[in-house]
N, C-alpha and C. Protein backbone atom coordinates (compact mmCIF):
# COMPACT_ATOMS: atom_id res chain seq x y z
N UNK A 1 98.58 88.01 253.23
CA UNK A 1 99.24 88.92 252.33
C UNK A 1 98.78 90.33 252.69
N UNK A 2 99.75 91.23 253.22
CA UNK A 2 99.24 92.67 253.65
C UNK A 2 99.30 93.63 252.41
N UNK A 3 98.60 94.52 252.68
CA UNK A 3 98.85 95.88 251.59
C UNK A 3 100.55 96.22 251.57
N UNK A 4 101.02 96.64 250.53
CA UNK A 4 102.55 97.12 250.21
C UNK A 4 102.13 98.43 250.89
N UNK A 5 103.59 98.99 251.31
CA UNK A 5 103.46 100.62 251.19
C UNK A 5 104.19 101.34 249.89
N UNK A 6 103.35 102.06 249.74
CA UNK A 6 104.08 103.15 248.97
C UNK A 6 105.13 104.00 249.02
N UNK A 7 106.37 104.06 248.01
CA UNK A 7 107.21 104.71 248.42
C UNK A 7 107.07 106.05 249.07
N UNK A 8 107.64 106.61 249.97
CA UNK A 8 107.37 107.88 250.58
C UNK A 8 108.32 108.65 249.69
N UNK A 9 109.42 108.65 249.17
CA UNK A 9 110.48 109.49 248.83
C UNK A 9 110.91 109.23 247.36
N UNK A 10 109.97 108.67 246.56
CA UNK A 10 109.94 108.41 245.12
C UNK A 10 108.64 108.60 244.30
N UNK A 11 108.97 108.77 243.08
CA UNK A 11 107.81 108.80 241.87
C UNK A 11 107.42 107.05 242.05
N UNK A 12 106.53 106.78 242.48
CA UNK A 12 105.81 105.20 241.98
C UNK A 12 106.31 104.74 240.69
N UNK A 13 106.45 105.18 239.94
CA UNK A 13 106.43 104.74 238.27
C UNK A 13 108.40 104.91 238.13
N UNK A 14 108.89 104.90 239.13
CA UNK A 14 110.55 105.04 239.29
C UNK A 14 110.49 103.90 240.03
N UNK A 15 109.91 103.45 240.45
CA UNK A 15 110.01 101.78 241.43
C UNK A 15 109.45 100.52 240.76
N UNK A 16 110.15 99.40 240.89
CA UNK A 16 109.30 98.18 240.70
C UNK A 16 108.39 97.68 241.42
N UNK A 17 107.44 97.97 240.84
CA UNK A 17 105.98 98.27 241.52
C UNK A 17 105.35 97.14 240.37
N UNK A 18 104.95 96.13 241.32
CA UNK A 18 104.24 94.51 240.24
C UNK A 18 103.24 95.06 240.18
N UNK A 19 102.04 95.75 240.49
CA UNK A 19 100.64 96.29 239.87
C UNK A 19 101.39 97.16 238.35
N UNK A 20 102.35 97.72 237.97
CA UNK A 20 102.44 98.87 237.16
C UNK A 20 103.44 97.49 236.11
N UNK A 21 104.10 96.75 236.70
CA UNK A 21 105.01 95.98 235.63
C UNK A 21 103.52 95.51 235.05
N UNK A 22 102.86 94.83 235.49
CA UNK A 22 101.16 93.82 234.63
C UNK A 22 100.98 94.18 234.15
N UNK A 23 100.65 95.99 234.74
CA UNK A 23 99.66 96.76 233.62
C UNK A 23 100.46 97.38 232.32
N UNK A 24 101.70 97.65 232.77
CA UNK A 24 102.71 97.26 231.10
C UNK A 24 102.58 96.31 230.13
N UNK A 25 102.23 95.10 230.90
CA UNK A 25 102.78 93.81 229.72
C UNK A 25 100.69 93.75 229.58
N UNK A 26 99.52 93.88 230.10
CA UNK A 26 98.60 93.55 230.00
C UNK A 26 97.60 94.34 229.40
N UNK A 27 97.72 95.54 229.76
CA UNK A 27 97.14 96.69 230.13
C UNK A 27 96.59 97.59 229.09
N UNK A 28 97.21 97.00 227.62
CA UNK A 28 96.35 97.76 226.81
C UNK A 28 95.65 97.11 225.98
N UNK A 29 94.66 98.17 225.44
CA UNK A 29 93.35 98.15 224.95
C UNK A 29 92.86 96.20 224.49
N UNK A 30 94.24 95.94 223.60
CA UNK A 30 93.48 95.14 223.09
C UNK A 30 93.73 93.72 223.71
N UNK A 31 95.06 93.82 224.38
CA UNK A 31 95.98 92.32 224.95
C UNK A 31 94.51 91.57 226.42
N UNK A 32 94.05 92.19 226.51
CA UNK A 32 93.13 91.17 227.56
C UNK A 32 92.25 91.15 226.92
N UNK A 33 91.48 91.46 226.49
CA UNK A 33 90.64 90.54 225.24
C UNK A 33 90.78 89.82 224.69
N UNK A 34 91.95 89.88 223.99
CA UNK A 34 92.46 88.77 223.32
C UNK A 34 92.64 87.36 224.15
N UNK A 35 93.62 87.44 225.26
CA UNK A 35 93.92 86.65 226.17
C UNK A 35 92.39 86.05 226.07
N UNK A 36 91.74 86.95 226.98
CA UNK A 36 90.32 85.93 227.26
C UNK A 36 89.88 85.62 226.38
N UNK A 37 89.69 85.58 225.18
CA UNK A 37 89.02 84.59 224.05
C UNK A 37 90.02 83.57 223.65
N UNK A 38 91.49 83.55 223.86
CA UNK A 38 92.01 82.49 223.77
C UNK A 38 91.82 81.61 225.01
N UNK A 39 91.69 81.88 226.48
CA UNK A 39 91.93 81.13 227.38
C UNK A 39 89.97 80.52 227.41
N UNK A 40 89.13 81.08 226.81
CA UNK A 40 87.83 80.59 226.77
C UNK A 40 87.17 79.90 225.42
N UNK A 41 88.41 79.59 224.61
CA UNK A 41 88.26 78.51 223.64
C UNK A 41 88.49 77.16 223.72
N UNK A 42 88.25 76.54 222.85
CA UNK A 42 88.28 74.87 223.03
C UNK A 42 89.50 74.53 223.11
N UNK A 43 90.69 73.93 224.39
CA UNK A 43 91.73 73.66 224.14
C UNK A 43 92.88 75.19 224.53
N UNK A 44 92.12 76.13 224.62
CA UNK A 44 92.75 77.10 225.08
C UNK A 44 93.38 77.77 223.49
N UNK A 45 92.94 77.69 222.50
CA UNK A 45 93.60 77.62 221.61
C UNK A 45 92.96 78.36 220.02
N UNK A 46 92.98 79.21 219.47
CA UNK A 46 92.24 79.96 218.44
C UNK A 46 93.00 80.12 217.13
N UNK A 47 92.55 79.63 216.04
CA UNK A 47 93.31 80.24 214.99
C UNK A 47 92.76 81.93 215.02
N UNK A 48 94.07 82.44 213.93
CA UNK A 48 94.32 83.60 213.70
C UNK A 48 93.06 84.68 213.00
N UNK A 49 92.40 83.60 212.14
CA UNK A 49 90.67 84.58 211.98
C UNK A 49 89.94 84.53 212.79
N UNK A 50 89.88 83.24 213.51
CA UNK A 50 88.77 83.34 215.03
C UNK A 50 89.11 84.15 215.70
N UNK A 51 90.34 84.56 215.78
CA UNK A 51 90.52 85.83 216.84
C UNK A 51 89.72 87.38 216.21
N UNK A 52 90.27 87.28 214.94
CA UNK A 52 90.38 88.66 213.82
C UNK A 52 88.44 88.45 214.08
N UNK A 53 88.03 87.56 213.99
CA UNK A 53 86.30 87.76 214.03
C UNK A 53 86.35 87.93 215.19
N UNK A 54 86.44 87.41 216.45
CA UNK A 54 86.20 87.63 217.80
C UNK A 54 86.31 88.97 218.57
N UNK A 55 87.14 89.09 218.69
CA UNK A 55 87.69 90.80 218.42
C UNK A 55 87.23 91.88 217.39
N UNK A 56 86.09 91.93 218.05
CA UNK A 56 85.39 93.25 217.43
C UNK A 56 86.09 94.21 217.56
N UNK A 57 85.90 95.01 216.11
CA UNK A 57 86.64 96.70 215.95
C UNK A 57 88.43 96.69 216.25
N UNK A 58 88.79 95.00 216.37
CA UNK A 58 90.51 95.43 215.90
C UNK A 58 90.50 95.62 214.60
N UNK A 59 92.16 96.51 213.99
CA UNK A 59 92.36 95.88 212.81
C UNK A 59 93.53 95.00 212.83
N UNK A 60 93.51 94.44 211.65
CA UNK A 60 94.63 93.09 211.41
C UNK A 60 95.77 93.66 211.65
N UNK A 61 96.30 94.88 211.59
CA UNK A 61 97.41 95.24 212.26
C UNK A 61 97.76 95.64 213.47
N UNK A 62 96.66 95.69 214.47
CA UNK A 62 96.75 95.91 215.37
C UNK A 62 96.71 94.60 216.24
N UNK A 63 96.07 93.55 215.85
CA UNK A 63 95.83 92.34 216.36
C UNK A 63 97.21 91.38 216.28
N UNK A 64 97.69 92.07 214.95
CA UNK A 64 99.05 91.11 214.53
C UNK A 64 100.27 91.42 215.69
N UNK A 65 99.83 93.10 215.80
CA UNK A 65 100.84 93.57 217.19
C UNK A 65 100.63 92.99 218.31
N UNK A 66 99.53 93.47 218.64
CA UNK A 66 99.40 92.50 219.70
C UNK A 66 99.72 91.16 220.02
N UNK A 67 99.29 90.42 219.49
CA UNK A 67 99.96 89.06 219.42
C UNK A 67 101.06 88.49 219.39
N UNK A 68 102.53 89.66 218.42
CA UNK A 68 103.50 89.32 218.40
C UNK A 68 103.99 89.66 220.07
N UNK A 69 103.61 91.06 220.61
CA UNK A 69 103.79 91.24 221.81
C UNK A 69 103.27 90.40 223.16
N UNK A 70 102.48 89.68 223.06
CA UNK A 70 101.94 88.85 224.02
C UNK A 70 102.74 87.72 223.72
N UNK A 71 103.23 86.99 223.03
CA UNK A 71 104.02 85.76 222.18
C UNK A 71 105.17 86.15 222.83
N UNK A 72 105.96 87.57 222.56
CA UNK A 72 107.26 87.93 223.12
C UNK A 72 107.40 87.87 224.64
N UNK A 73 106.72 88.33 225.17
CA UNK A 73 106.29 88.52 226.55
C UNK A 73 105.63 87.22 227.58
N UNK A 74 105.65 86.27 226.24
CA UNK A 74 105.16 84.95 227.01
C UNK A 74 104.85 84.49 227.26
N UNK A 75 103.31 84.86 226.95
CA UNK A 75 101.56 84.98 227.60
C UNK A 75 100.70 83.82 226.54
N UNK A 76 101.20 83.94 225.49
CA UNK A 76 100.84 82.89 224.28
C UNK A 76 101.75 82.17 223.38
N UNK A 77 101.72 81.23 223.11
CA UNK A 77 102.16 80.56 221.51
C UNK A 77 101.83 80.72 220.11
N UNK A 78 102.95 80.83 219.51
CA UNK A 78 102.18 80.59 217.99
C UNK A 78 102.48 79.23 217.24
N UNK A 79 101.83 78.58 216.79
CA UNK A 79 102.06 77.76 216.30
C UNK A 79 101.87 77.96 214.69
N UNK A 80 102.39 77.53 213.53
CA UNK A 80 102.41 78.08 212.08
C UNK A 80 102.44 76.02 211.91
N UNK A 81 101.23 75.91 210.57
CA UNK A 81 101.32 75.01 210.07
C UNK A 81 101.38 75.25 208.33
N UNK A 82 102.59 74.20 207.74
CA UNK A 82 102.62 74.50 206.39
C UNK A 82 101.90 74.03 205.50
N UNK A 83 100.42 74.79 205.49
CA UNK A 83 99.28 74.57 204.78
C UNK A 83 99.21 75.83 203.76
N UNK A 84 98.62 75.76 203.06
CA UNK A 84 97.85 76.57 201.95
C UNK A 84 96.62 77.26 201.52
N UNK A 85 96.33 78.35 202.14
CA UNK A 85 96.78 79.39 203.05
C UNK A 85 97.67 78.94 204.21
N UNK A 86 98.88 79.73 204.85
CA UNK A 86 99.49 79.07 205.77
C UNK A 86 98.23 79.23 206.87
N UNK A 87 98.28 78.41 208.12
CA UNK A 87 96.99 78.24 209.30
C UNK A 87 98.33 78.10 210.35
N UNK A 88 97.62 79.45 211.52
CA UNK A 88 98.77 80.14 212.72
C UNK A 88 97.67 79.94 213.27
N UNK A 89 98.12 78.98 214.69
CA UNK A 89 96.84 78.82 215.91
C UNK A 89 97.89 79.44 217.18
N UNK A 90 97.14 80.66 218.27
CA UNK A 90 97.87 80.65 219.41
C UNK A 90 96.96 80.11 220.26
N UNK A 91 97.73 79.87 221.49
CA UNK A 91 97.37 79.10 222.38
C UNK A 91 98.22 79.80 224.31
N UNK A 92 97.63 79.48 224.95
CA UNK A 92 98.33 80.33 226.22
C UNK A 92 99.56 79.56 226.42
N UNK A 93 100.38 79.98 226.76
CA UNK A 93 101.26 79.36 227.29
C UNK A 93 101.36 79.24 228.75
N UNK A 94 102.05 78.52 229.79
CA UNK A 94 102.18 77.94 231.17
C UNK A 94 102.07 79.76 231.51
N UNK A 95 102.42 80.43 230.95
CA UNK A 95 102.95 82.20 232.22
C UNK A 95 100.89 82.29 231.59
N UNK A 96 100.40 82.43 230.65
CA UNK A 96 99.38 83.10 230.66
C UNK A 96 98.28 82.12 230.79
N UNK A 97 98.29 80.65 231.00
CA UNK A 97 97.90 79.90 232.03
C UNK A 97 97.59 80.82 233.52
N UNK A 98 98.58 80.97 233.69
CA UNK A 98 99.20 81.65 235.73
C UNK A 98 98.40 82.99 235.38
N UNK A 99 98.35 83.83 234.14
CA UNK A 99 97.60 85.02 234.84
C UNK A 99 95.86 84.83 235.00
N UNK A 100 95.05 83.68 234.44
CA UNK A 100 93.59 83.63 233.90
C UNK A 100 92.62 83.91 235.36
N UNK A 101 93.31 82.98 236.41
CA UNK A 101 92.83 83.48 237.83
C UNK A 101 92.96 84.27 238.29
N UNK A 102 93.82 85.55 238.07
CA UNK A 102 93.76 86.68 238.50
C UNK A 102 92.72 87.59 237.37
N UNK A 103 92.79 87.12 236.13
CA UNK A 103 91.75 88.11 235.73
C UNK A 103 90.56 87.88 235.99
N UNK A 104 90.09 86.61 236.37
CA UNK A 104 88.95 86.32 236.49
C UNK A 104 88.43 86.72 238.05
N UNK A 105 89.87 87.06 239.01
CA UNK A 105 89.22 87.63 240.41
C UNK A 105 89.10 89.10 239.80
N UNK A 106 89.41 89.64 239.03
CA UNK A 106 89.69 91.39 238.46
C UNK A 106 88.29 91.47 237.89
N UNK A 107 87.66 90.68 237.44
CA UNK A 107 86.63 90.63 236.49
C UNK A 107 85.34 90.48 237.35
N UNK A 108 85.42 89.41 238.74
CA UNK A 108 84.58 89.33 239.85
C UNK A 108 84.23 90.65 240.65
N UNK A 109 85.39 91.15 240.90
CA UNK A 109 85.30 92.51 241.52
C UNK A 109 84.74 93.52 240.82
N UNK A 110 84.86 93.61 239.81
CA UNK A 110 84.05 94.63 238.79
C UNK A 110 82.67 94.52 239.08
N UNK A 111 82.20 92.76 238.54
CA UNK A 111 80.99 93.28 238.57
C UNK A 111 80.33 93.01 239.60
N UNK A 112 80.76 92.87 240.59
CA UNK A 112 80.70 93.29 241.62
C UNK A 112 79.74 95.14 242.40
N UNK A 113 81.30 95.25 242.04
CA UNK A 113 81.23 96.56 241.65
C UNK A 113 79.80 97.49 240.82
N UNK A 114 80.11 96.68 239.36
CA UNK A 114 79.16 97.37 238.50
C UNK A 114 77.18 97.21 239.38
N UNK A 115 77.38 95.80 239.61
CA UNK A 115 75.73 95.69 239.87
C UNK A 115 75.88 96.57 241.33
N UNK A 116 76.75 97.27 242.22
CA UNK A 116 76.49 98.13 243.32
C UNK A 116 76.26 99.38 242.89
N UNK A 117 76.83 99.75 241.65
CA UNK A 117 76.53 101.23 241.08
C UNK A 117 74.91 101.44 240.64
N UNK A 118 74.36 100.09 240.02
CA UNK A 118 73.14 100.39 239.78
C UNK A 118 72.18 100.76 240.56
């Protein structure tokens, strides 16, 4: 697999460029965190307060976004059971299955990285 080239005669962010589509659907603050505490739970799979505790410094509205957007986008499931309180478990789905090895080479390279800076 060789390096892409870069467009010569365009804005990058005017092209379909797969590093810039990821970092759309992945890329903010809170959606890979999340991901990784769902894909590093038992079963791949977290109810909706294990996340809300896991996720330090979200708030519930920001977590709820997130989630609906990762769900839309394909990356997770929700599942809703009709209990009392209702109980919502997500879980990865087959596409965010397919991304866990790439974050985990993204995550190698870092610290990588990080212990060369020291």
């Amino acid at each position: 697999m060789g390096k892409k080239e870069l467009p010569k005669d365009k804005n990058i962010y005017e092209t379909d460029c797969p590093i810039l589509y990821a970092m759309d659907l992945i890329g903010q603050k809170w959606k890979l965190p999340i991901l990784w505490y769902i894909s590093d739970a038992e079963n791949q799979t977290l109810r909706y307060r294990e996340l809300e505790r896991k996720v330090v410094g979200i708030t519930a509205t920001m977590l709820t976004k997130c989630l609906k957007e990762l769900e839309k986008d394909k990356f997770i499931k929700r599942k809703q059971y009709n209990t009392i309180p209702p109980t919502v478990e997500y879980s990865l789905s087959e596409r965010g299955k397919t991304l866990i090895p790439a974050l985990e080479s993204v995550y190698n390279w870092a610290d990588d990285q990080m212990k060369a800076e020291k």
